[in-house]
PDB file of N, CA and C in Angstrom:
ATOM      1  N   UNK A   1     -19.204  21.454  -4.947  1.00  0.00           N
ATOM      2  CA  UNK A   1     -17.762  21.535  -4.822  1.00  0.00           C
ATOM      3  C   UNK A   1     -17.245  20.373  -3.972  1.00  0.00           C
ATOM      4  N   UNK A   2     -16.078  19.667  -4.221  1.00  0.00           N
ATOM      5  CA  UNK A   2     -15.905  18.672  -3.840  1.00  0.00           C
ATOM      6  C   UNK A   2     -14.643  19.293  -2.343  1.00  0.00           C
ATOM      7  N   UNK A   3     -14.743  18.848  -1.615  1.00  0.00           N
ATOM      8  CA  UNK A   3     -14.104  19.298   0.046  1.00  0.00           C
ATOM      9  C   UNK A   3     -13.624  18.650   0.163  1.00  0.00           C
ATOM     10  N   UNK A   4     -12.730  17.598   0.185  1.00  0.00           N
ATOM     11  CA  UNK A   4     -11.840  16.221   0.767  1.00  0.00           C
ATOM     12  C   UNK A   4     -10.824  15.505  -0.318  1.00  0.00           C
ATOM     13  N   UNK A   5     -10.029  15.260  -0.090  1.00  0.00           N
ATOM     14  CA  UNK A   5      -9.214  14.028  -0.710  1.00  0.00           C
ATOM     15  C   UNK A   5      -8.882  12.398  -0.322  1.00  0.00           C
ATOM     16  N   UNK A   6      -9.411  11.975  -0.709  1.00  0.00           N
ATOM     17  CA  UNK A   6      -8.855  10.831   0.109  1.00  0.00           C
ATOM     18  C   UNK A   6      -8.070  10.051  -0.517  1.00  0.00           C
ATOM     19  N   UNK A   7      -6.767   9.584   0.200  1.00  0.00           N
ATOM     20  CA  UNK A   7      -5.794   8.720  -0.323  1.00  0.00           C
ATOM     21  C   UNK A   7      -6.004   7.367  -0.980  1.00  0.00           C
ATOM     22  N   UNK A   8      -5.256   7.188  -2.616  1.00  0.00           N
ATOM     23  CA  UNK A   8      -5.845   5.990  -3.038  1.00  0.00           C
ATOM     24  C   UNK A   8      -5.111   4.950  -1.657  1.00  0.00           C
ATOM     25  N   UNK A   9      -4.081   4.887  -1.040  1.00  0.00           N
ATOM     26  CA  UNK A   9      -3.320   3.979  -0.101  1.00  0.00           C
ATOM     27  C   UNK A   9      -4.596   3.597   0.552  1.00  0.00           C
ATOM     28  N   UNK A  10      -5.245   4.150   1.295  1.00  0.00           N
ATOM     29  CA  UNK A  10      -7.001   3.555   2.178  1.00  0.00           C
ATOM     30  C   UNK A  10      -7.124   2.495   1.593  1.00  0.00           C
ATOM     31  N   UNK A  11      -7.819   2.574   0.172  1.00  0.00           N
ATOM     32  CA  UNK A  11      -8.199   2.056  -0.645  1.00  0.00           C
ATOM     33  C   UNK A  11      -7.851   0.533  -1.064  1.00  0.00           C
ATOM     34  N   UNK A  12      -6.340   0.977  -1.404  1.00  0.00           N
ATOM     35  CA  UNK A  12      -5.564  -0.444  -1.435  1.00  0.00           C
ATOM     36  C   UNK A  12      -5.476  -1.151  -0.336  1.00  0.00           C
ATOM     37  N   UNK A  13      -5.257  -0.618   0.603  1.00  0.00           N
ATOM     38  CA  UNK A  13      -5.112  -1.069   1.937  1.00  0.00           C
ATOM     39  C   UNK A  13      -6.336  -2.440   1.938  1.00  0.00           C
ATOM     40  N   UNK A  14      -7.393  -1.576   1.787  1.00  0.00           N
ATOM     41  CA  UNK A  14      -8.968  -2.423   2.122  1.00  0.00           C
ATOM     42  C   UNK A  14      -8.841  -3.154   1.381  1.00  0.00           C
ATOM     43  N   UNK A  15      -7.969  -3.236   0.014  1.00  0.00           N
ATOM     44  CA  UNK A  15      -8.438  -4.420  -0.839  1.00  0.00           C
ATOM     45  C   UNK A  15      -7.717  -5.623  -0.728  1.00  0.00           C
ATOM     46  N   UNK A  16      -6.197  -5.289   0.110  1.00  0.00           N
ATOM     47  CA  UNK A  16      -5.339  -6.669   0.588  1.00  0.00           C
ATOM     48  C   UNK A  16      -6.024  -7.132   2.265  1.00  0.00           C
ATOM     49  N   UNK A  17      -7.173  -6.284   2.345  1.00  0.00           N
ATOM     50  CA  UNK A  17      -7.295  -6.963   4.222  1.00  0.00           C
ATOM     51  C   UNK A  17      -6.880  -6.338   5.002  1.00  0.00           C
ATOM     52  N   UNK A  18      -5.841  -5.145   4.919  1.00  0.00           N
ATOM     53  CA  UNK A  18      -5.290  -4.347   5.942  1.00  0.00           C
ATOM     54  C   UNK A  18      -6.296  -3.361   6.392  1.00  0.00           C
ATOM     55  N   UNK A  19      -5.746  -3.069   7.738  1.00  0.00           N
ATOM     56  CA  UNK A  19      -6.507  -1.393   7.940  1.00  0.00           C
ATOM     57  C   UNK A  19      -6.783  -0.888   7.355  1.00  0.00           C
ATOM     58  N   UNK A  20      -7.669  -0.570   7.627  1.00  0.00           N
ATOM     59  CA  UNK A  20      -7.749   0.942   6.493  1.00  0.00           C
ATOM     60  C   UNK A  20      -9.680   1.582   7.196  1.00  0.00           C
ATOM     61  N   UNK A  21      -9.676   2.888   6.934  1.00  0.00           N
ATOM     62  CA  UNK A  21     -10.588   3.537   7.145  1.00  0.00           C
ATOM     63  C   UNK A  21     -12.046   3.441   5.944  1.00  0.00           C
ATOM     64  N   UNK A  22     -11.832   2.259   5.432  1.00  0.00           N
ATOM     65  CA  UNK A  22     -12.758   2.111   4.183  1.00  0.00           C
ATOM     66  C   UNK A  22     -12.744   1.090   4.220  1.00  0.00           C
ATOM     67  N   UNK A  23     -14.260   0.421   3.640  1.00  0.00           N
ATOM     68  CA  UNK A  23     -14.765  -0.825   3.592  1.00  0.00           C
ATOM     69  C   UNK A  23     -15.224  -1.225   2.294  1.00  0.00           C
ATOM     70  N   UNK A  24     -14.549  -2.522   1.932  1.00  0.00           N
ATOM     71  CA  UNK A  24     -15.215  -3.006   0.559  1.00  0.00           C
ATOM     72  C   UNK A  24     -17.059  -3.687   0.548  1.00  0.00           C
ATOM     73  N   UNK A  25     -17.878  -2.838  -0.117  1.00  0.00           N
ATOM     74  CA  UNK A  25     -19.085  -3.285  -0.163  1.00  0.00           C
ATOM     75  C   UNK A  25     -19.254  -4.664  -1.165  1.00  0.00           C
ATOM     76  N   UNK A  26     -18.810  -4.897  -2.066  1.00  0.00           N
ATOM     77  CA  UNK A  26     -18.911  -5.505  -2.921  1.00  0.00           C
ATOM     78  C   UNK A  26     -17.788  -5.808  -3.870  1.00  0.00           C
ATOM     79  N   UNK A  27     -17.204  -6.842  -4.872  1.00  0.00           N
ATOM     80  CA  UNK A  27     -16.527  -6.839  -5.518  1.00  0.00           C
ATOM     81  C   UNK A  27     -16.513  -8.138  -6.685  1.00  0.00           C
ATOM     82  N   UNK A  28     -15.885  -8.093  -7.592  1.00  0.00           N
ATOM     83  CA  UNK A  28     -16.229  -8.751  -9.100  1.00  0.00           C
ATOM     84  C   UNK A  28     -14.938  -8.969  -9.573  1.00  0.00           C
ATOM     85  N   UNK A  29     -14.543 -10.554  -9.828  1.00  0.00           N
ATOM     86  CA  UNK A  29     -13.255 -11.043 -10.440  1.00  0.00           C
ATOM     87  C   UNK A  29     -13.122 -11.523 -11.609  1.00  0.00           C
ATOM     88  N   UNK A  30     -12.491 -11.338 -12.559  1.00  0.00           N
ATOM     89  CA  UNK A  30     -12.287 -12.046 -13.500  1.00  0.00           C
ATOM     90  C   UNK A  30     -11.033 -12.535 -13.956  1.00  0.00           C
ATOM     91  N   UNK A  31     -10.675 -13.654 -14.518  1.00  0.00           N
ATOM     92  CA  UNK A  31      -9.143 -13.956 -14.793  1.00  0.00           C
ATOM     93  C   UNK A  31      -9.560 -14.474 -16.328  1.00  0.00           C
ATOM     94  N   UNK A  32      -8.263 -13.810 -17.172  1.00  0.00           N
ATOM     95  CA  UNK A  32      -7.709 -14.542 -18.327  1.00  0.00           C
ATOM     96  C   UNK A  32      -6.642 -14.828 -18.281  1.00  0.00           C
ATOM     97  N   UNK A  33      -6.002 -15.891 -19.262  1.00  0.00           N
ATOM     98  CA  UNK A  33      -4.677 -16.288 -19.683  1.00  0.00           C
ATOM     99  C   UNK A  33      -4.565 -16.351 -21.012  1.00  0.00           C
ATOM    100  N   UNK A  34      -3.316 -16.036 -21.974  1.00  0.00           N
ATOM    101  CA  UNK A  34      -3.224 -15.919 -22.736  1.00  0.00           C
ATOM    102  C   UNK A  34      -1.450 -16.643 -23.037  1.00  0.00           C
ATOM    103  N   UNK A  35      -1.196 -16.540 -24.406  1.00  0.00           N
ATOM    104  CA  UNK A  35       0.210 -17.528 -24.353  1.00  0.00           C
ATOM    105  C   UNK A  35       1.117 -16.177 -25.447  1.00  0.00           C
ATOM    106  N   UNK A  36       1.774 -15.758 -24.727  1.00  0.00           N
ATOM    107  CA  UNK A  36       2.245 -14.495 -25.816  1.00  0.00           C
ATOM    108  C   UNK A  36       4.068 -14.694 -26.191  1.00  0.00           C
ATOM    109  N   UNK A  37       4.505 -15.050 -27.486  1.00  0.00           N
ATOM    110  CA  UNK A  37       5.657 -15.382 -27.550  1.00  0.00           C
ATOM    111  C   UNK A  37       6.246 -16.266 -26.773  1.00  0.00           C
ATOM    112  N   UNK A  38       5.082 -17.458 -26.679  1.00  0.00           N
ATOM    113  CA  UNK A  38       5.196 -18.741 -25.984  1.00  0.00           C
ATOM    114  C   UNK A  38       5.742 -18.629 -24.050  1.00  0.00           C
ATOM    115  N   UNK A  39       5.106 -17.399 -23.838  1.00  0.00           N
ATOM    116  CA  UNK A  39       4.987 -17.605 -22.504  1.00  0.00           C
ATOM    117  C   UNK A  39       3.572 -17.406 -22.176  1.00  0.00           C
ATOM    118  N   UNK A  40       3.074 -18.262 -20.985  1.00  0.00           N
ATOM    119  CA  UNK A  40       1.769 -18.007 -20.838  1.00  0.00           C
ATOM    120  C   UNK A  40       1.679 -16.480 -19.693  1.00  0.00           C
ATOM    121  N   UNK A  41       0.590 -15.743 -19.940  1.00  0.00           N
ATOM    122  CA  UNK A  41       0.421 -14.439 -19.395  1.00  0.00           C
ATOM    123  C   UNK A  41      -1.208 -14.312 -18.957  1.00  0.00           C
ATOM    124  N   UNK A  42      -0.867 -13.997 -17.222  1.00  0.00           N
ATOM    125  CA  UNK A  42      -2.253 -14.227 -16.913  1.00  0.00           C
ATOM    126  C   UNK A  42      -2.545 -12.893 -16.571  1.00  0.00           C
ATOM    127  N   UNK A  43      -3.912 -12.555 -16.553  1.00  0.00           N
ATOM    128  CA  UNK A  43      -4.702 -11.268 -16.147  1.00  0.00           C
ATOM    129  C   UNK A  43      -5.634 -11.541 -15.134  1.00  0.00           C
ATOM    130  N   UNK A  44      -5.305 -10.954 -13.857  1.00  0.00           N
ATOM    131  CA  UNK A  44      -6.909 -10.667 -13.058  1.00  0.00           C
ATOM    132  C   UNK A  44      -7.337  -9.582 -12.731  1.00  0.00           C
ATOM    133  N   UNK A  45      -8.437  -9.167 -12.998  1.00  0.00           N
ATOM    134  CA  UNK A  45      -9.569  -7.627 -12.487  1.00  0.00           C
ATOM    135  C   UNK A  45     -10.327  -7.681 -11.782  1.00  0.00           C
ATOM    136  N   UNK A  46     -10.157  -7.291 -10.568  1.00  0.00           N
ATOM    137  CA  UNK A  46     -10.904  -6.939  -9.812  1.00  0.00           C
ATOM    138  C   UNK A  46     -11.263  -5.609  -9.590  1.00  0.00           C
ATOM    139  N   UNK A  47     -12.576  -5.967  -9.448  1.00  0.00           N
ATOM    140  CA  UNK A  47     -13.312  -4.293  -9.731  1.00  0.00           C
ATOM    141  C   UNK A  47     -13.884  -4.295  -7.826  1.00  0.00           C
ATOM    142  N   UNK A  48     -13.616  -3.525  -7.045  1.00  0.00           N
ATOM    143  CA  UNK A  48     -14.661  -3.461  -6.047  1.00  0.00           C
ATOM    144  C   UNK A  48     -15.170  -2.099  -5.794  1.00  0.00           C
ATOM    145  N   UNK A  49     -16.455  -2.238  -4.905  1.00  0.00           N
ATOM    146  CA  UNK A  49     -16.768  -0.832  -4.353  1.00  0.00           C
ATOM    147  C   UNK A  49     -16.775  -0.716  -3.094  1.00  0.00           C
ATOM    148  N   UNK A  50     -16.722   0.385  -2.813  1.00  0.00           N
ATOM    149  CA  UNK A  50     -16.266   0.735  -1.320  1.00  0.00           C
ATOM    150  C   UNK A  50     -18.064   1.062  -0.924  1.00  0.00           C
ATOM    151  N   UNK A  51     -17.824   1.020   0.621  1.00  0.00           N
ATOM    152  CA  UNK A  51     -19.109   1.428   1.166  1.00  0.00           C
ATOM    153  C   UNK A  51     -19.507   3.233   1.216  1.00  0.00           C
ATOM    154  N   UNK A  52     -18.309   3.895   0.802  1.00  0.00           N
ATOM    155  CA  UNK A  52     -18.371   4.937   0.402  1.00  0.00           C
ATOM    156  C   UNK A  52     -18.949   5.590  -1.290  1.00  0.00           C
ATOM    157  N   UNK A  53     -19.229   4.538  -1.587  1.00  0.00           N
ATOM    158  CA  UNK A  53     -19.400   4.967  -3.061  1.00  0.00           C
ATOM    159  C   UNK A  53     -18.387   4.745  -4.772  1.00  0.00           C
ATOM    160  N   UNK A  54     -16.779   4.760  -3.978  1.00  0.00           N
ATOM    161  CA  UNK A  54     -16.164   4.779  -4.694  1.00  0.00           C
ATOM    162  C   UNK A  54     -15.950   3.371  -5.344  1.00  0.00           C
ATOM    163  N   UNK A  55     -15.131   3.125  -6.714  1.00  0.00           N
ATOM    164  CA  UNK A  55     -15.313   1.870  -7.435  1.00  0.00           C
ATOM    165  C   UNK A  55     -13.748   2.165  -7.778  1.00  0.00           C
ATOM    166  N   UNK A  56     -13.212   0.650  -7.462  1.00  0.00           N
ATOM    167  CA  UNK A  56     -12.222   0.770  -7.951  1.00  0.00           C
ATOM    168  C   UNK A  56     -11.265  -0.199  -8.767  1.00  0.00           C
ATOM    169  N   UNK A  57     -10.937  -0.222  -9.890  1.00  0.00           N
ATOM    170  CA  UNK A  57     -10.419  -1.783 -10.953  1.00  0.00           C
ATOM    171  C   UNK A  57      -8.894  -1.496 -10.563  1.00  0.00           C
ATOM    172  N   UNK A  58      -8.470  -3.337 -10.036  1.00  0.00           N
ATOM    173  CA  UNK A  58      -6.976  -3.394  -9.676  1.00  0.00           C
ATOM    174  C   UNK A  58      -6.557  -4.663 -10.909  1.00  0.00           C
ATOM    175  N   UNK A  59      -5.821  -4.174 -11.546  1.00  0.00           N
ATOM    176  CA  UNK A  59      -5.610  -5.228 -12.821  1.00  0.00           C
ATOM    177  C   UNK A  59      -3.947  -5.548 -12.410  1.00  0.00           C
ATOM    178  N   UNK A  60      -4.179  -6.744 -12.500  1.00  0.00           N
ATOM    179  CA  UNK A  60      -2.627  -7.513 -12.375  1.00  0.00           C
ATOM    180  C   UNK A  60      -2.529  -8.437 -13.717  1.00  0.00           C
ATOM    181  N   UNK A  61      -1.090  -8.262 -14.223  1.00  0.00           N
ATOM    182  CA  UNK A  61      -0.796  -9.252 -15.095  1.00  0.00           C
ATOM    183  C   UNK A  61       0.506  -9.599 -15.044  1.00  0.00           C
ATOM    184  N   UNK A  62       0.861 -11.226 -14.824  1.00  0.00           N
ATOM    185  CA  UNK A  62       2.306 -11.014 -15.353  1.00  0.00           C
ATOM    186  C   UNK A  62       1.874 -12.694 -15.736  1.00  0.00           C
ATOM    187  N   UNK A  63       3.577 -13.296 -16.039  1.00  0.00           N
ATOM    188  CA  UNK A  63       4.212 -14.142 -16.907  1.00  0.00           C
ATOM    189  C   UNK A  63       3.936 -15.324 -15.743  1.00  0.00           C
ATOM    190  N   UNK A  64       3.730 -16.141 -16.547  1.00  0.00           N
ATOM    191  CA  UNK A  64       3.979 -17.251 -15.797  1.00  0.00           C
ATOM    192  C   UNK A  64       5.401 -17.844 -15.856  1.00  0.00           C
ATOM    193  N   UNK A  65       5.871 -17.817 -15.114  1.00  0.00           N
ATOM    194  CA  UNK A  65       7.615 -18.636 -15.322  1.00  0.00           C
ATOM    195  C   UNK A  65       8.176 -18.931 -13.532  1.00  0.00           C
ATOM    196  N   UNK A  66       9.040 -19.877 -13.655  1.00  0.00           N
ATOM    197  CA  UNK A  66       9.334 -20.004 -11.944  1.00  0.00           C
ATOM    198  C   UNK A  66       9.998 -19.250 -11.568  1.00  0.00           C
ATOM    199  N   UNK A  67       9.758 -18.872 -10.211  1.00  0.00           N
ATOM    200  CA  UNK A  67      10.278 -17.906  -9.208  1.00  0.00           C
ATOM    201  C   UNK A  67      11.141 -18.120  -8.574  1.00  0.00           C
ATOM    202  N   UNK A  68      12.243 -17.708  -8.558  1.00  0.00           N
ATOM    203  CA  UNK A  68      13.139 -17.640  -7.344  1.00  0.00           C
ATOM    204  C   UNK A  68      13.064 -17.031  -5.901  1.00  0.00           C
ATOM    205  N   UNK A  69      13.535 -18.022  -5.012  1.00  0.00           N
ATOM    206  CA  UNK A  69      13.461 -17.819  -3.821  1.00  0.00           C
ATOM    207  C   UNK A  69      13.886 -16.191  -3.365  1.00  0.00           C
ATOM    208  N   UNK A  70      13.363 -15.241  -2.576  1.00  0.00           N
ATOM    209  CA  UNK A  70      14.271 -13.812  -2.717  1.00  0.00           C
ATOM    210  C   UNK A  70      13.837 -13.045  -3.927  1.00  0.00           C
ATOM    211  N   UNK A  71      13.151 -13.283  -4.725  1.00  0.00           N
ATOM    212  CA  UNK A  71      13.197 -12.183  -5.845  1.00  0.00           C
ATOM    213  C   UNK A  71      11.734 -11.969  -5.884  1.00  0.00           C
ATOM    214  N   UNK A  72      12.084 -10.543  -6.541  1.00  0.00           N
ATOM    215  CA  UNK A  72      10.295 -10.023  -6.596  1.00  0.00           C
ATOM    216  C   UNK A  72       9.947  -9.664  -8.334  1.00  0.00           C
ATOM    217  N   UNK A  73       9.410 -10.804  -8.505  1.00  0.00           N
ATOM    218  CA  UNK A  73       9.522 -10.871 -10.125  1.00  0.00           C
ATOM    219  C   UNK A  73       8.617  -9.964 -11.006  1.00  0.00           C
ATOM    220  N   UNK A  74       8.661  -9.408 -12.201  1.00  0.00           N
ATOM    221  CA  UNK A  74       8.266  -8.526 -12.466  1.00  0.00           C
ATOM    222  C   UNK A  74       6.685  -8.689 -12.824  1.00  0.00           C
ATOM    223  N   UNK A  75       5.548  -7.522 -12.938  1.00  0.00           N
ATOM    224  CA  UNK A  75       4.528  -8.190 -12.798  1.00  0.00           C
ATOM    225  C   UNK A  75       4.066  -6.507 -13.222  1.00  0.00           C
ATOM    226  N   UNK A  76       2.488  -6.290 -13.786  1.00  0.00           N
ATOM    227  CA  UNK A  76       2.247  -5.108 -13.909  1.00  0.00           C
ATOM    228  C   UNK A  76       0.629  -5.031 -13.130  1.00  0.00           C
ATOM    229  N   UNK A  77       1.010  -3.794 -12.387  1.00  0.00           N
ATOM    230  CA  UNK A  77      -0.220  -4.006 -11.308  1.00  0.00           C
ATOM    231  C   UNK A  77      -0.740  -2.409 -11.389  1.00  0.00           C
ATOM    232  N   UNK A  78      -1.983  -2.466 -12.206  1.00  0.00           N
ATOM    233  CA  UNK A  78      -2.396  -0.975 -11.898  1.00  0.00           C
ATOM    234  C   UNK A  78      -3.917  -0.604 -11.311  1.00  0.00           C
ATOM    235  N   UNK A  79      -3.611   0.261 -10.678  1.00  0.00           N
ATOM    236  CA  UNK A  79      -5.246   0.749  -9.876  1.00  0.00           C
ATOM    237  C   UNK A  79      -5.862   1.993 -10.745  1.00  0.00           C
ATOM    238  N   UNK A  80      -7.019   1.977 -10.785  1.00  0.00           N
ATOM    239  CA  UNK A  80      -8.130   2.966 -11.316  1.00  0.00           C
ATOM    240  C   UNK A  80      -9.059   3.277 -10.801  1.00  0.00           C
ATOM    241  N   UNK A  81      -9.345   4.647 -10.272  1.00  0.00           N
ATOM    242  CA  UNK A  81     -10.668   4.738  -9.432  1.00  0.00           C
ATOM    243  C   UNK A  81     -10.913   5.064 -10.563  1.00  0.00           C
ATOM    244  N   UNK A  82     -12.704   3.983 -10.769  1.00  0.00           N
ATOM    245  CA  UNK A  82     -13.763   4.240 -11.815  1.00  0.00           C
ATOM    246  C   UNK A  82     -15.187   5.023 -11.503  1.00  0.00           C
ATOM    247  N   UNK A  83     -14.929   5.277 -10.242  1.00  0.00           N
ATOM    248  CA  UNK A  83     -16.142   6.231 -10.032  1.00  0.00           C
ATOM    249  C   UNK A  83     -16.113   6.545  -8.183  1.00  0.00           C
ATOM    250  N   UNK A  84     -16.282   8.110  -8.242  1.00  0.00           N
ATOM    251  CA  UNK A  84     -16.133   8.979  -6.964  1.00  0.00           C
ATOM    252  C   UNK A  84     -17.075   9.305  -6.769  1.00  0.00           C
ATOM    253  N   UNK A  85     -17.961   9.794  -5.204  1.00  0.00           N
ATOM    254  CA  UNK A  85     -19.286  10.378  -5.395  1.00  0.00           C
ATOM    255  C   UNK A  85     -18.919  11.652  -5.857  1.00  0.00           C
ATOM    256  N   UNK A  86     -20.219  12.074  -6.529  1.00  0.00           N
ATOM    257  CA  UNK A  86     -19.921  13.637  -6.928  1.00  0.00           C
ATOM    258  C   UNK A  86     -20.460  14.428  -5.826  1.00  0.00           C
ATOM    259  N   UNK A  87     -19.165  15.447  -5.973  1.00  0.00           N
ATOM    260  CA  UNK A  87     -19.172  16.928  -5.100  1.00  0.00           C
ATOM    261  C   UNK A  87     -19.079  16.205  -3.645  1.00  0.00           C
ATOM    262  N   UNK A  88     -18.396  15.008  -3.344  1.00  0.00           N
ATOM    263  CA  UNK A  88     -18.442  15.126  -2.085  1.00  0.00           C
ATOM    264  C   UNK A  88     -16.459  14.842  -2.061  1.00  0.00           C
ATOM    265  N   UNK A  89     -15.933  14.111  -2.295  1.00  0.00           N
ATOM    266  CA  UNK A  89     -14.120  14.366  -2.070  1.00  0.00           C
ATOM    267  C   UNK A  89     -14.094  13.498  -3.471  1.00  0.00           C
ATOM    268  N   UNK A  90     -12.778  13.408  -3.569  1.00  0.00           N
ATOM    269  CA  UNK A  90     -11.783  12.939  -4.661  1.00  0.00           C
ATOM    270  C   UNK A  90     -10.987  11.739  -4.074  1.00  0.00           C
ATOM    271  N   UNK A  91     -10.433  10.971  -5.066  1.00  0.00           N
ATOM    272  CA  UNK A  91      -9.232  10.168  -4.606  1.00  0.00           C
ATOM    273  C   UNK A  91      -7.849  10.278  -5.075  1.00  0.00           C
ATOM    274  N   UNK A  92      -7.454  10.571  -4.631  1.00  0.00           N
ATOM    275  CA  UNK A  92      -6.275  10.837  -5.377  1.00  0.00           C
ATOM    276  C   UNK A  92      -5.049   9.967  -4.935  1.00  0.00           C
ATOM    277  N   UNK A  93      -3.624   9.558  -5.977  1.00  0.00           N
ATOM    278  CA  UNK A  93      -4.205   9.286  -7.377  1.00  0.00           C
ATOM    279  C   UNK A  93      -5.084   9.057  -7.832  1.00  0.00           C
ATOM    280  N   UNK A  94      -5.619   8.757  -9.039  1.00  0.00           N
ATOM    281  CA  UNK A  94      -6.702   8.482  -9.786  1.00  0.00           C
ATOM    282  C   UNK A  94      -6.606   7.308  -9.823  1.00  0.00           C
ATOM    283  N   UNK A  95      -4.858   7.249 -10.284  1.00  0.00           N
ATOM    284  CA  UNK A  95      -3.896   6.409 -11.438  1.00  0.00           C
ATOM    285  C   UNK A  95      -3.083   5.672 -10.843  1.00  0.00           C
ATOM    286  N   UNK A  96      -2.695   4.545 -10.434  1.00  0.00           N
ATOM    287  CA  UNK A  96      -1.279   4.350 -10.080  1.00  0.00           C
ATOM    288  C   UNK A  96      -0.970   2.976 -10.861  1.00  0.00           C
ATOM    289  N   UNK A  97       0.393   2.977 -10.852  1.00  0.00           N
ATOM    290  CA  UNK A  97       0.507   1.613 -11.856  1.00  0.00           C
ATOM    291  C   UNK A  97       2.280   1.317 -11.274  1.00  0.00           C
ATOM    292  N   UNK A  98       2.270  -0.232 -10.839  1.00  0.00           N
ATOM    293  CA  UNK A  98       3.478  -0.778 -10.108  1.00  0.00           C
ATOM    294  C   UNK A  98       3.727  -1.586 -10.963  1.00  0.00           C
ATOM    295  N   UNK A  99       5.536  -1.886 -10.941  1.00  0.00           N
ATOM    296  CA  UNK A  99       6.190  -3.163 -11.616  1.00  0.00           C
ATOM    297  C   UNK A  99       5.986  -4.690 -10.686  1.00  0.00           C
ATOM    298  N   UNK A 100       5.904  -4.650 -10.056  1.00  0.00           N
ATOM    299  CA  UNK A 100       6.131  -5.683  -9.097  1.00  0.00           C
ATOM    300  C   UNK A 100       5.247  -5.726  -7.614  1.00  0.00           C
ATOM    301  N   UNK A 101       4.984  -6.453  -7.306  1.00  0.00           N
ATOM    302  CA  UNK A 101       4.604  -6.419  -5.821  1.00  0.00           C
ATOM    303  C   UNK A 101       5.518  -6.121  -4.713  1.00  0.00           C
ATOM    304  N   UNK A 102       6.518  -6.577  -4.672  1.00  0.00           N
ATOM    305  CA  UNK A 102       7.410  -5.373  -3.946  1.00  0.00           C
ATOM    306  C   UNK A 102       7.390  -3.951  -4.240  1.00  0.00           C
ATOM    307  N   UNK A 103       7.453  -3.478  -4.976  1.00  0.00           N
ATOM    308  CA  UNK A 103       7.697  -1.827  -5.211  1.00  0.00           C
ATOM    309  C   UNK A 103       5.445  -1.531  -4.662  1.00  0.00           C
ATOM    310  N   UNK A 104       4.733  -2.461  -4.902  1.00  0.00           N
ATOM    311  CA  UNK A 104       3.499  -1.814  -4.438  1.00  0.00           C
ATOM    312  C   UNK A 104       3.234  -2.477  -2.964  1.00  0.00           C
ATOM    313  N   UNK A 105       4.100  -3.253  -2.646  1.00  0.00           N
ATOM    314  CA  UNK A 105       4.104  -3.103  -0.990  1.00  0.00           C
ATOM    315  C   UNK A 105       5.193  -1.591  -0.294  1.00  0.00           C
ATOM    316  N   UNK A 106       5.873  -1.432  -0.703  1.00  0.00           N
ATOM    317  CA  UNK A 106       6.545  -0.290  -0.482  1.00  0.00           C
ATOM    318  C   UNK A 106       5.903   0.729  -0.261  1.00  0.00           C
ATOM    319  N   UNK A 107       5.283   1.186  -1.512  1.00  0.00           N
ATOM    320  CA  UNK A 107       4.059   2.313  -1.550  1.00  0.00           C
ATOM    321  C   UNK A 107       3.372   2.112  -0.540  1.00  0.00           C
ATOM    322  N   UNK A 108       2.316   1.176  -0.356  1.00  0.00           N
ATOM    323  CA  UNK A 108       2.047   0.997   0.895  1.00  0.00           C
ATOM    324  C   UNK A 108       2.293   1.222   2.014  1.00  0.00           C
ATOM    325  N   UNK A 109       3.563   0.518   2.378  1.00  0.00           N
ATOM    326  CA  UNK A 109       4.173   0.879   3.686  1.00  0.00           C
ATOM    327  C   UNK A 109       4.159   2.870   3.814  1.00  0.00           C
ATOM    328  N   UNK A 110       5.216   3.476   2.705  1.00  0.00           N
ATOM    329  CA  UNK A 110       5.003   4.704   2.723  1.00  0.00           C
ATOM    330  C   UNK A 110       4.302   5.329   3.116  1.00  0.00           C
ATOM    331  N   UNK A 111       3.024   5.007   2.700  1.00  0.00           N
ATOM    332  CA  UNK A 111       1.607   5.606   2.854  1.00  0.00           C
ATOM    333  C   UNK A 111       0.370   5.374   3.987  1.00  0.00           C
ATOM    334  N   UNK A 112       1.156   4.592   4.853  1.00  0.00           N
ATOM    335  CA  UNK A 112       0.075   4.471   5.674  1.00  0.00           C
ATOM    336  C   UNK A 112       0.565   4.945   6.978  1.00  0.00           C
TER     337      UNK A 112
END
């Protein structure tokens, strides 16, 4: 039976460098680009694992186009825990998925 929850926020936390009560053991990057209705569109995955066991894929993709000074341009950023130890806690969300890096610094802030 699994006894604990632990917040995906830890999690993220550890994977930008912040505090957090969890440590990344290891981790694996990959980037594509692609050109979709003549904008180019990049992808990176990072998969890491925690020293706890857990594994987790943070996939970012957005557009390449210039940024304005002040704006938080749109971008799709989602987390997946891919593997929990069994019977010992959970993470919860499982799932989370942001428009932008502002709205997943927010969460953040919220959550810690």
């Amino acid at each position: 039976m699994k006894e604990a929850t632990q917040h995906l926020a830890l999690y993220i936390r550890a994977l930008h460098g912040a505090e957090s009560t969890v440590c990344v053991r290891d981790y694996s990057v990959s980037s594509n680009s692609t050109v979709d209705e003549g904008l180019e569109v990049t992808e990176h995955i990072l998969t890491a694992t925690f020293t706890d066991g857990v594994v987790i894929r943070r996939t970012l993709e957005q557009d390449r186009l210039p940024v304005c000074e002040n704006t938080c341009p749109e971008c799709w950023i989602i987390y997946e825990v891919l593997e929990c130890p069994v019977d010992q806690f959970t993470v919860s969300p499982a799932h989370m998925t942001f428009n932008s890096t502002c709205r997943e610094a927010w969460w953040m802030t919220y959550h810690s």
